[in-house]
N, C-alpha and C. Protein backbone atom coordinates (compact mmCIF):
# COMPACT_ATOMS: atom_id res chain seq x y z
N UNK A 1 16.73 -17.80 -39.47
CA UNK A 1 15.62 -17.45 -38.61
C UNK A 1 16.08 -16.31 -37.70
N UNK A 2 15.51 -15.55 -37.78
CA UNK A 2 16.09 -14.32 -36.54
C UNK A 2 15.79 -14.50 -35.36
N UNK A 3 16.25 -13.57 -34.62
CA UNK A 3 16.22 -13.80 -33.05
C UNK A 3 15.23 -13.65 -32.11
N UNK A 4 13.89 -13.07 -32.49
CA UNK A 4 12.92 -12.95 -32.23
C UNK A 4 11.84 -14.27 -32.05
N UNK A 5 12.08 -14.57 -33.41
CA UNK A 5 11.33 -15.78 -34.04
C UNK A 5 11.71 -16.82 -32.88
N UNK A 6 13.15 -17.04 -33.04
CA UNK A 6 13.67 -17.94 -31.94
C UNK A 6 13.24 -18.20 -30.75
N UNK A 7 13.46 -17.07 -29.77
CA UNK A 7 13.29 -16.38 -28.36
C UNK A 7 11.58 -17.19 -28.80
N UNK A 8 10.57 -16.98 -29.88
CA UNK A 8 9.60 -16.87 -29.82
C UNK A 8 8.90 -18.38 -29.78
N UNK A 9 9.88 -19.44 -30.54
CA UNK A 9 9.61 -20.75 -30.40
C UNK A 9 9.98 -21.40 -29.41
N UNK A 10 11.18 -20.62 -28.78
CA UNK A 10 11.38 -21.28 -27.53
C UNK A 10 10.75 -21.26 -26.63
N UNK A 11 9.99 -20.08 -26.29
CA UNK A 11 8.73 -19.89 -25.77
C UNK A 11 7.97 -20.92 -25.51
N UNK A 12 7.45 -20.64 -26.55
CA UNK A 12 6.15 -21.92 -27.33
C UNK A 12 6.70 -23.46 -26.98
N UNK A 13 7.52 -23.82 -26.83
CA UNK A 13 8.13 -25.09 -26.64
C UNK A 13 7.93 -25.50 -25.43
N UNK A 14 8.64 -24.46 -24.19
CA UNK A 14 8.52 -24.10 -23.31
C UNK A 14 7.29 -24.22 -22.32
N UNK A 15 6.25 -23.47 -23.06
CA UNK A 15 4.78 -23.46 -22.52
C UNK A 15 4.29 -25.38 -22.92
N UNK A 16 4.73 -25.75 -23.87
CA UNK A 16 3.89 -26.66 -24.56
C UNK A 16 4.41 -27.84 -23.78
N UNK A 17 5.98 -27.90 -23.17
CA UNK A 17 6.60 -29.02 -22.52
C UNK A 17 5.81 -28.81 -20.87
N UNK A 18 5.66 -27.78 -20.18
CA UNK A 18 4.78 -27.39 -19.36
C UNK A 18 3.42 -28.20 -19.27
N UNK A 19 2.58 -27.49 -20.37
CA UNK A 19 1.29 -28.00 -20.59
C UNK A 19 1.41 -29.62 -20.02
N UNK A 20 1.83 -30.35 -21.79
CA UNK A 20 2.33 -31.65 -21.78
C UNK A 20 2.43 -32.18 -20.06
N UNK A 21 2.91 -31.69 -19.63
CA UNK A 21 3.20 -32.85 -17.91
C UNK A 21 2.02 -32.41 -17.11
N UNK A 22 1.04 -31.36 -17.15
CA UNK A 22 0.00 -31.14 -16.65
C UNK A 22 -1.54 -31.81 -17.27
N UNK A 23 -2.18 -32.36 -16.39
CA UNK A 23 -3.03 -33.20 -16.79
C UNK A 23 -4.22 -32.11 -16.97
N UNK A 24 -5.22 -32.37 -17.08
CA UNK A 24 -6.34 -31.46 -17.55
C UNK A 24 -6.84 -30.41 -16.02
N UNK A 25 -7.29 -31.68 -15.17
CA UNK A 25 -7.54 -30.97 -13.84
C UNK A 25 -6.22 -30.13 -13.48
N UNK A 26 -4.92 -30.59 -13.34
CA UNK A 26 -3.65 -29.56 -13.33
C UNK A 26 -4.02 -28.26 -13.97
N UNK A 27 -4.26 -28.27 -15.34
CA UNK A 27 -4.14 -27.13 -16.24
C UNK A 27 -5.27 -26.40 -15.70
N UNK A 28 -6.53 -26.92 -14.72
CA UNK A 28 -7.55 -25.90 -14.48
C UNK A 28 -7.00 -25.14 -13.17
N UNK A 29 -6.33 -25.79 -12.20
CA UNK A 29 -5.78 -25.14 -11.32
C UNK A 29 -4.65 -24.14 -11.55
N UNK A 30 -4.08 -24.40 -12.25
CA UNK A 30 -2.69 -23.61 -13.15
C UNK A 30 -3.30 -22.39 -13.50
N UNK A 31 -4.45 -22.34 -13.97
CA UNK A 31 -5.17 -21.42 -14.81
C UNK A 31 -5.94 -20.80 -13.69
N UNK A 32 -6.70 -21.40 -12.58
CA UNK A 32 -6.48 -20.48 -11.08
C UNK A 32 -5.69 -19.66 -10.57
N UNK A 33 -4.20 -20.54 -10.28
CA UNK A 33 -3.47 -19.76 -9.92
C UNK A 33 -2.84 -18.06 -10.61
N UNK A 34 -2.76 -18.78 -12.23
CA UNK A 34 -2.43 -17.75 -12.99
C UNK A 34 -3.39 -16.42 -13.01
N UNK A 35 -4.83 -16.70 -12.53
CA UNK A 35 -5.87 -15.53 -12.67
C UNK A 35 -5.59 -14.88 -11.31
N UNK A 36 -4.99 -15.59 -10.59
CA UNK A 36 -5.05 -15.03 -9.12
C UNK A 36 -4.12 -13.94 -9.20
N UNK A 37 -2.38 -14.34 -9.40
CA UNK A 37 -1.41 -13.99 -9.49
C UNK A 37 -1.76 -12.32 -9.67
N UNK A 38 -2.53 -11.68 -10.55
CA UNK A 38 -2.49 -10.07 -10.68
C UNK A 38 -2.91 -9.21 -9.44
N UNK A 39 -3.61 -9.99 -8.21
CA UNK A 39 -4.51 -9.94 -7.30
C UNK A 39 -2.91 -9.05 -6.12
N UNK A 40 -2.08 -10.00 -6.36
CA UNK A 40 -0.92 -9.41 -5.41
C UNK A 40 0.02 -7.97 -6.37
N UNK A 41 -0.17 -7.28 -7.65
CA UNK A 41 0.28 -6.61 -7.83
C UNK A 41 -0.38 -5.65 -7.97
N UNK A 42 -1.79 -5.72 -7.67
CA UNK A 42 -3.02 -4.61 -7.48
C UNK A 42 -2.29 -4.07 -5.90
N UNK A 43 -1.99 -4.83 -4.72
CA UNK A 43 -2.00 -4.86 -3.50
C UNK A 43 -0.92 -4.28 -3.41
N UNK A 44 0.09 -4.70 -4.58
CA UNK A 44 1.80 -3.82 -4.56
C UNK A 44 1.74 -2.23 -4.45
N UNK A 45 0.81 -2.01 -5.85
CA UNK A 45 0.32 -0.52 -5.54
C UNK A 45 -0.07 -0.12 -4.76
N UNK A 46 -1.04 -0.41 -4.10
CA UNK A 46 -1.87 -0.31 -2.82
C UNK A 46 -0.08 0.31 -1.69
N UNK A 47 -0.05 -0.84 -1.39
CA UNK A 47 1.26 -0.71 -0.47
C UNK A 47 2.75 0.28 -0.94
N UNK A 48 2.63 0.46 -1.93
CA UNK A 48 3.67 1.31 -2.36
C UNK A 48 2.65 3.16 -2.43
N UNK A 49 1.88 3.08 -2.60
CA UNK A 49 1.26 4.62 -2.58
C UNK A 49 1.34 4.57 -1.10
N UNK A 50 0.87 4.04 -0.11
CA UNK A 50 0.34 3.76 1.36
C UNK A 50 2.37 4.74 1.98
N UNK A 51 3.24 3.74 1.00
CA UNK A 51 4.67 3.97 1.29
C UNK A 51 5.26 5.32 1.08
N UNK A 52 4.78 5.59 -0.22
CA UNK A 52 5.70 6.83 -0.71
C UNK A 52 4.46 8.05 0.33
N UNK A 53 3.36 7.80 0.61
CA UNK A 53 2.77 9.21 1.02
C UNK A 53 3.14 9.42 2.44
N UNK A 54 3.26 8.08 3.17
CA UNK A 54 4.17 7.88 4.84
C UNK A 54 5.16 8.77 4.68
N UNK A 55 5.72 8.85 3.92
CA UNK A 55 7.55 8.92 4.00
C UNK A 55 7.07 10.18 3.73
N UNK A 56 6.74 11.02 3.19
CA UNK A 56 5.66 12.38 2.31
C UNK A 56 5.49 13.58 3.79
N UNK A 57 4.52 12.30 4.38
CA UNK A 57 3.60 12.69 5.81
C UNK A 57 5.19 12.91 6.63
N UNK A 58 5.52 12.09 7.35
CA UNK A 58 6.57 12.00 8.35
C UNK A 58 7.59 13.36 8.11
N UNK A 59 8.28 13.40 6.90
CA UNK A 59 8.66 14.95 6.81
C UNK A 59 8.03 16.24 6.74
N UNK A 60 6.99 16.65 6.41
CA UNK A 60 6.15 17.37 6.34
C UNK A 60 5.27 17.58 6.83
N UNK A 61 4.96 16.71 8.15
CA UNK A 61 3.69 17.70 8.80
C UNK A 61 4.89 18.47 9.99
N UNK A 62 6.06 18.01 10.81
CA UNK A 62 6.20 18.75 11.63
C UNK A 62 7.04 19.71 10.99
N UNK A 63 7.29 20.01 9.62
CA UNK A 63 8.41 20.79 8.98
C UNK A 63 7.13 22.19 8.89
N UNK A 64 6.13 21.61 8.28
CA UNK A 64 4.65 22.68 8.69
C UNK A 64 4.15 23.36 10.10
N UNK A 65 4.15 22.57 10.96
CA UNK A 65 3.67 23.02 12.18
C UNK A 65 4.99 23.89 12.59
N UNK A 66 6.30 23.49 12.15
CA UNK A 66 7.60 24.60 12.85
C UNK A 66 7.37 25.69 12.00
N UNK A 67 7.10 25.37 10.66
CA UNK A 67 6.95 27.36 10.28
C UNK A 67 5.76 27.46 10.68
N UNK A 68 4.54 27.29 11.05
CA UNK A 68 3.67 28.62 12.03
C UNK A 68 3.68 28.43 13.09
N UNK A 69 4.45 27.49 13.70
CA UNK A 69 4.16 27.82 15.34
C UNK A 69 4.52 29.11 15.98
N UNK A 70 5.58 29.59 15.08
CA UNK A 70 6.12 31.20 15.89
C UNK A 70 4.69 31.93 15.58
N UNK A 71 3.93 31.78 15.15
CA UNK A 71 2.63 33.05 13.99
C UNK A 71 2.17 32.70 16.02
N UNK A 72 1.68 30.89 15.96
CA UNK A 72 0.76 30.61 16.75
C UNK A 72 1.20 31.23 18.18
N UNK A 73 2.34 31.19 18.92
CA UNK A 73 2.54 31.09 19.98
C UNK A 73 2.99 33.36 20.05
N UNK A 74 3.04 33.37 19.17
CA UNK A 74 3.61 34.89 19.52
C UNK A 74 2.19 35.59 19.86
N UNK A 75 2.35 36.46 21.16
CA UNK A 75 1.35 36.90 21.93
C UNK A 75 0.83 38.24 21.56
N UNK A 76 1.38 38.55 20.19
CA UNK A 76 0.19 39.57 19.58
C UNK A 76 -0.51 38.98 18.62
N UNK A 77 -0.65 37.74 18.37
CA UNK A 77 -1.85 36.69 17.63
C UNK A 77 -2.99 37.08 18.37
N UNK A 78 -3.81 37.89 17.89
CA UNK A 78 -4.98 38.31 18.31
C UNK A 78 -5.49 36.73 18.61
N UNK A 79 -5.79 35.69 17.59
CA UNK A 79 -7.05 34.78 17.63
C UNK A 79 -5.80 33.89 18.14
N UNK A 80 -5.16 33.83 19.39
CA UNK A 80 -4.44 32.90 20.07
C UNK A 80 -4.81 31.87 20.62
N UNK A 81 -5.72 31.56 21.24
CA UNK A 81 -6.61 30.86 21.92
C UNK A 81 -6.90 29.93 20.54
N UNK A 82 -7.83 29.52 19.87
CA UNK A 82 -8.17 29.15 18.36
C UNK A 82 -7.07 29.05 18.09
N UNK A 83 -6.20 29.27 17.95
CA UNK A 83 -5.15 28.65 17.51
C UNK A 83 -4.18 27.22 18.29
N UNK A 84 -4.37 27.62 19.48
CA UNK A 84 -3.80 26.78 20.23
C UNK A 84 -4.76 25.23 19.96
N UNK A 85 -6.16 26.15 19.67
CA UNK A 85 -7.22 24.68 19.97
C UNK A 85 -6.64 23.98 17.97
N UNK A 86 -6.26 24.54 17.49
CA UNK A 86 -6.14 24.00 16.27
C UNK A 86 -4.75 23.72 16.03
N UNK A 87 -3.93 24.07 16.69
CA UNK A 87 -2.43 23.02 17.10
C UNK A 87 -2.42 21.99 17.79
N UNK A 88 -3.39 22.04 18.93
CA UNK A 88 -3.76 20.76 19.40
C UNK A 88 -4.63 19.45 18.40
N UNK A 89 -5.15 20.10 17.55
CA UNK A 89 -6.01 19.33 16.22
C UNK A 89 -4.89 18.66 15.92
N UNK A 90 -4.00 19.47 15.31
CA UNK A 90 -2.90 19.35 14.41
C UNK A 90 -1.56 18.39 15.51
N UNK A 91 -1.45 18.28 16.57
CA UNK A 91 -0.96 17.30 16.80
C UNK A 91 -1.70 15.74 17.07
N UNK A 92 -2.92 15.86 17.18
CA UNK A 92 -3.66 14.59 17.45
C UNK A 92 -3.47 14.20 16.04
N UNK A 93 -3.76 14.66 14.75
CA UNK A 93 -3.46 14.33 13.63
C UNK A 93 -2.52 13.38 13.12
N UNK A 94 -1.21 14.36 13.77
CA UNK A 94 0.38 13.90 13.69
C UNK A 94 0.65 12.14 14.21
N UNK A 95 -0.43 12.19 15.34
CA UNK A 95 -0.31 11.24 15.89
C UNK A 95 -0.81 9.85 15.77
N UNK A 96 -2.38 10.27 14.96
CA UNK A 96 -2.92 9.40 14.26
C UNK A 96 -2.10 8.79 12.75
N UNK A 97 -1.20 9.70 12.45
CA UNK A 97 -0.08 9.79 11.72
C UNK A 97 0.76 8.44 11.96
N UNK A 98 1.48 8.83 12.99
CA UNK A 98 2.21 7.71 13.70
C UNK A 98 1.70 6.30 14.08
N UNK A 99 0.37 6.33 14.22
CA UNK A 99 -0.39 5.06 14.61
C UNK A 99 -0.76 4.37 13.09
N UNK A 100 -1.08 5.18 12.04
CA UNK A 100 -1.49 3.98 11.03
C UNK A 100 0.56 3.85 10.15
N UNK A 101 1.50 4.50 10.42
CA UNK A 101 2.68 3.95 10.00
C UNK A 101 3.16 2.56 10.69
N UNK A 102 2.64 2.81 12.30
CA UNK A 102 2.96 1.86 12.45
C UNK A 102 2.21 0.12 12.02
N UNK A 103 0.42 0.48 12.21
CA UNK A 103 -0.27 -0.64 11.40
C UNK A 103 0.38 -0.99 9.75
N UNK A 104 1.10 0.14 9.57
CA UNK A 104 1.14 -0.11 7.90
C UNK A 104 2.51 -0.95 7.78
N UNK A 105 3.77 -0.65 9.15
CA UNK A 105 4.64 -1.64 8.87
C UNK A 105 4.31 -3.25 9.00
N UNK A 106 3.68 -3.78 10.09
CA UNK A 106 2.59 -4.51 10.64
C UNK A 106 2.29 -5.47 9.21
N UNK A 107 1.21 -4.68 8.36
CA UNK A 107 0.65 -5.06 7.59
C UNK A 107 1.64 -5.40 6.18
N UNK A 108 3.01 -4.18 6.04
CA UNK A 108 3.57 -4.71 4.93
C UNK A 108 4.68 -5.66 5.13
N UNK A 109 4.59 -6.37 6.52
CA UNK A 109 5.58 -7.16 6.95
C UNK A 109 4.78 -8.73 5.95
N UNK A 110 3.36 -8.67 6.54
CA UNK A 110 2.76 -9.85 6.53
C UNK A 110 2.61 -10.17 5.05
N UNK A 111 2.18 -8.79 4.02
CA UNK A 111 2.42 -8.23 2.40
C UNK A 111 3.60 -9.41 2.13
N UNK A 112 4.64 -9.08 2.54
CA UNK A 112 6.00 -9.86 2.29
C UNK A 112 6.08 -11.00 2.36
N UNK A 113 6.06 -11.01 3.55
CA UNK A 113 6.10 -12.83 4.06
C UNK A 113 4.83 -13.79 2.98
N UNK A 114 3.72 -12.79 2.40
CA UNK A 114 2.53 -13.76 2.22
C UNK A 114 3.35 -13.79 0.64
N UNK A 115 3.36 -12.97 -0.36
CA UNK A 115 4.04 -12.61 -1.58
C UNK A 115 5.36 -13.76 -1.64
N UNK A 116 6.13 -13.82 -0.99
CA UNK A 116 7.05 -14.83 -0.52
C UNK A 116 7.00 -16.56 -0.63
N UNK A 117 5.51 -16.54 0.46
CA UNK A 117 4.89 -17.52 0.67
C UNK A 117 4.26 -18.38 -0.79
N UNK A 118 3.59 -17.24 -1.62
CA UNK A 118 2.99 -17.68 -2.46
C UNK A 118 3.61 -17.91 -3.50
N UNK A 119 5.03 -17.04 -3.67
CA UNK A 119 5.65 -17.35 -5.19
C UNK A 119 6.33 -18.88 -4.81
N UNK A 120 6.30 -19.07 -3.66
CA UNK A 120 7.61 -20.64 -3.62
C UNK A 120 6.42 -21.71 -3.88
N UNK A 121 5.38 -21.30 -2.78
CA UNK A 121 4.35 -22.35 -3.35
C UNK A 121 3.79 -22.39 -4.38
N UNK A 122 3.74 -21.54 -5.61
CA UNK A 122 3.80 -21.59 -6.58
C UNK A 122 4.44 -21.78 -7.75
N UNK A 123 6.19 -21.85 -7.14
CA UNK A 123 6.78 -22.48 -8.13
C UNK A 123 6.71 -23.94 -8.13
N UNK A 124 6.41 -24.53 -6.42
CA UNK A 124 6.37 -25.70 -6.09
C UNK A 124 5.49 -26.06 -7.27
N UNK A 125 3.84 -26.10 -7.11
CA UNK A 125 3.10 -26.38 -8.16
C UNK A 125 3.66 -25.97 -9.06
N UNK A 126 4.16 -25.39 -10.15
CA UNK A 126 4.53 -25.40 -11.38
C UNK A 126 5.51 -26.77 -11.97
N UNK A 127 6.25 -26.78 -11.13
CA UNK A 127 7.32 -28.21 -10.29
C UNK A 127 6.73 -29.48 -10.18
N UNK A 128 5.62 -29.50 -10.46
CA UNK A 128 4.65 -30.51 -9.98
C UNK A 128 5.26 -31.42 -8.86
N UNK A 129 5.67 -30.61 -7.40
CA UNK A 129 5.90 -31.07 -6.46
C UNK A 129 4.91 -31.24 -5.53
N UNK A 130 3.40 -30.49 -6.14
CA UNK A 130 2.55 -30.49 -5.13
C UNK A 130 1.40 -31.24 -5.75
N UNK A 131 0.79 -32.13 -5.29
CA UNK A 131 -0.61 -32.85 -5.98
C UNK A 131 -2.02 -32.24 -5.55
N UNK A 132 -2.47 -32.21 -6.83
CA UNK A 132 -4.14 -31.01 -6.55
C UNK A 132 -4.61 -31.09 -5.44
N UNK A 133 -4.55 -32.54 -4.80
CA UNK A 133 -5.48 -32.35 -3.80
C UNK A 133 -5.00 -31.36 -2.26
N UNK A 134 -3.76 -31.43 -2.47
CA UNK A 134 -2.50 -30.45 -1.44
C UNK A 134 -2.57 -29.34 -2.08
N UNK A 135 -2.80 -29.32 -2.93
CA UNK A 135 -2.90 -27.26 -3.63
C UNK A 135 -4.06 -26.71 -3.37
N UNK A 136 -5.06 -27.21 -4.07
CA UNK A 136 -6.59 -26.44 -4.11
C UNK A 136 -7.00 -25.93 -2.70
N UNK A 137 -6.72 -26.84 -1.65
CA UNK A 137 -6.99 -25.82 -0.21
C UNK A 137 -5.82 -24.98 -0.04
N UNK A 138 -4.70 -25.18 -0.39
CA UNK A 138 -3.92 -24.24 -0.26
C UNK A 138 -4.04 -22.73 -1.01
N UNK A 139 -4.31 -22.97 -2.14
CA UNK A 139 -4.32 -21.92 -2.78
C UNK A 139 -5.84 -21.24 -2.87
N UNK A 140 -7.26 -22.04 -2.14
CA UNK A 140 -8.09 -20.94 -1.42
C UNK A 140 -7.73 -20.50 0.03
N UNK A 141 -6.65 -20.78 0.81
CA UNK A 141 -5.71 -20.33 1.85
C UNK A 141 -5.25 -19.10 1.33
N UNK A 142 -4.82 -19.14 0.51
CA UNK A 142 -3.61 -18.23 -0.11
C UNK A 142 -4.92 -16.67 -0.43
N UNK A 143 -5.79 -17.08 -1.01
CA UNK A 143 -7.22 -16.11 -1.15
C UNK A 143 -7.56 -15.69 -0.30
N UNK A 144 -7.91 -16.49 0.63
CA UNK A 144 -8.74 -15.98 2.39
C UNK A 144 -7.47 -15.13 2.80
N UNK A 145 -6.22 -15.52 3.03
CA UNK A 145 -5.26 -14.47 3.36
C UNK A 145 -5.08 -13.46 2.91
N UNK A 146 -5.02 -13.39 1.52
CA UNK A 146 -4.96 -12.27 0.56
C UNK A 146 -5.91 -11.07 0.97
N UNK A 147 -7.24 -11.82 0.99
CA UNK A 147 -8.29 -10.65 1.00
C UNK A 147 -8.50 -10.05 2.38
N UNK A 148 -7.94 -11.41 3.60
CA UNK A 148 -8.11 -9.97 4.57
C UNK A 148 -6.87 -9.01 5.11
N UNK A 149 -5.61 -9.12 4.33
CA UNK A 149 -4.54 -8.41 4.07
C UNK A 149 -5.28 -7.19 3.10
N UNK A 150 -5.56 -7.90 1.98
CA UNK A 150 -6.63 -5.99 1.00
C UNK A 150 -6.96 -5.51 1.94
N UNK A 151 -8.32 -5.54 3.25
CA UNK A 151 -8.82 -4.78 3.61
C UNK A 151 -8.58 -4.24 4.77
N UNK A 152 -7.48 -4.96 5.23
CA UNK A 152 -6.65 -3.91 6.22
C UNK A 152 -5.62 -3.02 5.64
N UNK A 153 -4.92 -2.97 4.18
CA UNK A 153 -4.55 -2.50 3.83
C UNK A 153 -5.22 -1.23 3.16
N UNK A 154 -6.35 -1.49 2.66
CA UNK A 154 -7.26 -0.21 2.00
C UNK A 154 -8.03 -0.01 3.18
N UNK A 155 -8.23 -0.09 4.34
CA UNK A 155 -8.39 0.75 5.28
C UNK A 155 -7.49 1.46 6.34
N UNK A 156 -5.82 1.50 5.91
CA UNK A 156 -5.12 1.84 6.21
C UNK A 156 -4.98 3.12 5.34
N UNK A 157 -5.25 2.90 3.61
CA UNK A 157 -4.86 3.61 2.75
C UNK A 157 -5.97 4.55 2.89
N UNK A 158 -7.27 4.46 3.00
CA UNK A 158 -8.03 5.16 3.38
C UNK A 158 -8.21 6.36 4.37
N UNK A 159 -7.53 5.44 5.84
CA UNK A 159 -7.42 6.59 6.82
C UNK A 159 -6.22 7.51 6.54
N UNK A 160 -5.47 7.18 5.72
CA UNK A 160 -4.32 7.69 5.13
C UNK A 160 -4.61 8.43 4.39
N UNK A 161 -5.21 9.05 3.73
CA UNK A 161 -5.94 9.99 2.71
C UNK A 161 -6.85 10.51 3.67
N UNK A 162 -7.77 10.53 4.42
CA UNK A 162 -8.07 11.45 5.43
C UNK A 162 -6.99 11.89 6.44
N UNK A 163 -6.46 11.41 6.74
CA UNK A 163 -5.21 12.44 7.53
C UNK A 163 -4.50 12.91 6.68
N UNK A 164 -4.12 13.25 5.46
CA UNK A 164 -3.40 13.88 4.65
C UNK A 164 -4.11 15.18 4.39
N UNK A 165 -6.01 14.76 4.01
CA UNK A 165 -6.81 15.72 4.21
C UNK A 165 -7.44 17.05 5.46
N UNK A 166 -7.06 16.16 6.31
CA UNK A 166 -7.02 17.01 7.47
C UNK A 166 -5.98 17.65 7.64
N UNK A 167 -4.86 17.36 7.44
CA UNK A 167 -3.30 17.89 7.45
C UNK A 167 -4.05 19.15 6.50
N UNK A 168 -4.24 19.19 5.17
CA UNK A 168 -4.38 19.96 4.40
C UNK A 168 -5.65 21.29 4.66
N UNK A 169 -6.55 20.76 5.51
CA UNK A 169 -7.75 21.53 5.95
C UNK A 169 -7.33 22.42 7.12
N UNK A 170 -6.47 21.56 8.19
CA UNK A 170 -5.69 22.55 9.64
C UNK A 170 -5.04 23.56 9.22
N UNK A 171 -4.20 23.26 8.10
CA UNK A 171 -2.93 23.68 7.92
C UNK A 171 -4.00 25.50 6.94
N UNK A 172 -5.18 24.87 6.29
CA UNK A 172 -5.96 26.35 5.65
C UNK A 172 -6.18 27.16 6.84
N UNK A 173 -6.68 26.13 7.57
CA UNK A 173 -7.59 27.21 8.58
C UNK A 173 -6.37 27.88 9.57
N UNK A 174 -5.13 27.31 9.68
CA UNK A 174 -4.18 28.29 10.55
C UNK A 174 -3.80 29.51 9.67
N UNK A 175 -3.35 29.29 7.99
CA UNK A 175 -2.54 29.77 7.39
C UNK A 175 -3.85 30.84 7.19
N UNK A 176 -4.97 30.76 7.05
CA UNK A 176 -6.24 31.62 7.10
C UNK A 176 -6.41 32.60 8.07
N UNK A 177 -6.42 32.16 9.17
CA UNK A 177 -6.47 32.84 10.71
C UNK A 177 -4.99 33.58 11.03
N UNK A 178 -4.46 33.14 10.12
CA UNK A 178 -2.92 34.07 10.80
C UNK A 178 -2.50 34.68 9.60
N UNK A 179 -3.84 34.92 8.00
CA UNK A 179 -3.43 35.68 7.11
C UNK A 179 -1.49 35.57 6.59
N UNK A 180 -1.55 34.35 6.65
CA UNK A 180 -0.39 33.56 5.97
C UNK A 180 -0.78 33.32 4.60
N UNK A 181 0.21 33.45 3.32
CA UNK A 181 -0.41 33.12 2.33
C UNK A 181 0.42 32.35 1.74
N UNK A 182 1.07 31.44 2.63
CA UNK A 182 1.64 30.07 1.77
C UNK A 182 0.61 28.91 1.83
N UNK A 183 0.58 27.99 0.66
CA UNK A 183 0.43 26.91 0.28
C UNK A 183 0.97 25.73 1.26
N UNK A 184 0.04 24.91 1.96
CA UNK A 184 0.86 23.33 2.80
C UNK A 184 0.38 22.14 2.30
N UNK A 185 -0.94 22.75 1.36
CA UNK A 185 -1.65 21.18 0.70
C UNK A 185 -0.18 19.99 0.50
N UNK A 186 -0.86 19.05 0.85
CA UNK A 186 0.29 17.75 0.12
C UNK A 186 -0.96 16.81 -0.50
N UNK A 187 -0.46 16.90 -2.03
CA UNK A 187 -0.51 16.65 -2.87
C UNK A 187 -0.70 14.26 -2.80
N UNK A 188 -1.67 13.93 -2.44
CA UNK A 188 -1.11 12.20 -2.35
C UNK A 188 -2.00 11.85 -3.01
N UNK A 189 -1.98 12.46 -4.47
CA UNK A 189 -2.40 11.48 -5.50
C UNK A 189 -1.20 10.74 -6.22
């Protein structure tokens, strides 16, 4: 028998010795949990784009604002004034910057702890250490938490993609007004 085959009955054995100790109502909750389970690696993405474009933002907007601030502040900038009012844009930005990194550590603390939370209590039930009637509120617990973690998280990711956009719109209208012809778009797809 080759090694595939093997790996492949052991499997099957595996699932079937599983099954076997789960009673019918068990196997419908099992089959809950298991539909749920993809719900936290939708949210992984979520939190990992939210991550890599932070880290993106934090180097690159003030590495931007230091190459034109000399354009902005040097006093033969005809449109000086307008400029100042759109460095001031461009730091409220920065700052709104700083305020959803910090909601976003906040939020991927709780990401953790809940992901954490749910794989132990979920091995528990697999363990049949936990009896349905101790799971089923737990694990619509585990839902109600989940979902209002999504929507502070996709309204984090949200305002996060408008300040990337605004980063990208300031950064035209300086590099426009001071007939600069570099590129600052950042790219957070």
């Amino acid at each position: 028998m080759n090694r595939n085959r093997q790996i492949y009955l052991l499997l099957l054995l595996f699932c079937a010795t599983l099954l076997a100790g789960c009673g019918s109502d068990n196997l419908t909750l099992i089959n809950k949990v298991k539909r749920f389970e993809p719900e936290w690696m939708n949210l992984s993405e979520q939190v990992t784009f939210i991550e890599r474009n932070l880290k993106i933002t934090e180097k690159r907007y003030p590495e931007d604002l230091r190459d034109v601030e000399p354009y902005i502040t040097n006093p033969a900038t005809s449109q000086r004034n307008s400029m100042y009012g759109l460095k001031s844009q461009y730091m409220n930005m920065m700052e709104e910057r700083d305020d959803l990194a910090t909601r976003f550590e906040e939020a991927k603390a709780s990401f953790t702890q809940q992901v954490n939370d749910f794989n132990f209590w979920q091995n528990e039930l697999m363990h049949d250490k936990l009896d349905e009637a101790q799971a089923v509120p737990q694990l619509d617990q585990f839902k109600k938490d989940h979902a209002e973690l999504s929507d502070e998280i996709s309204r984090i990711q949200n305002q996060l993609i408008r300040n990337i956009e605004s980063h990208n719109s300031l950064m035209r209208r300086i590099t426009e007004a001071l007939r600069l012809y570099t590129n600052y778009d950042i790219n957070y797809r």
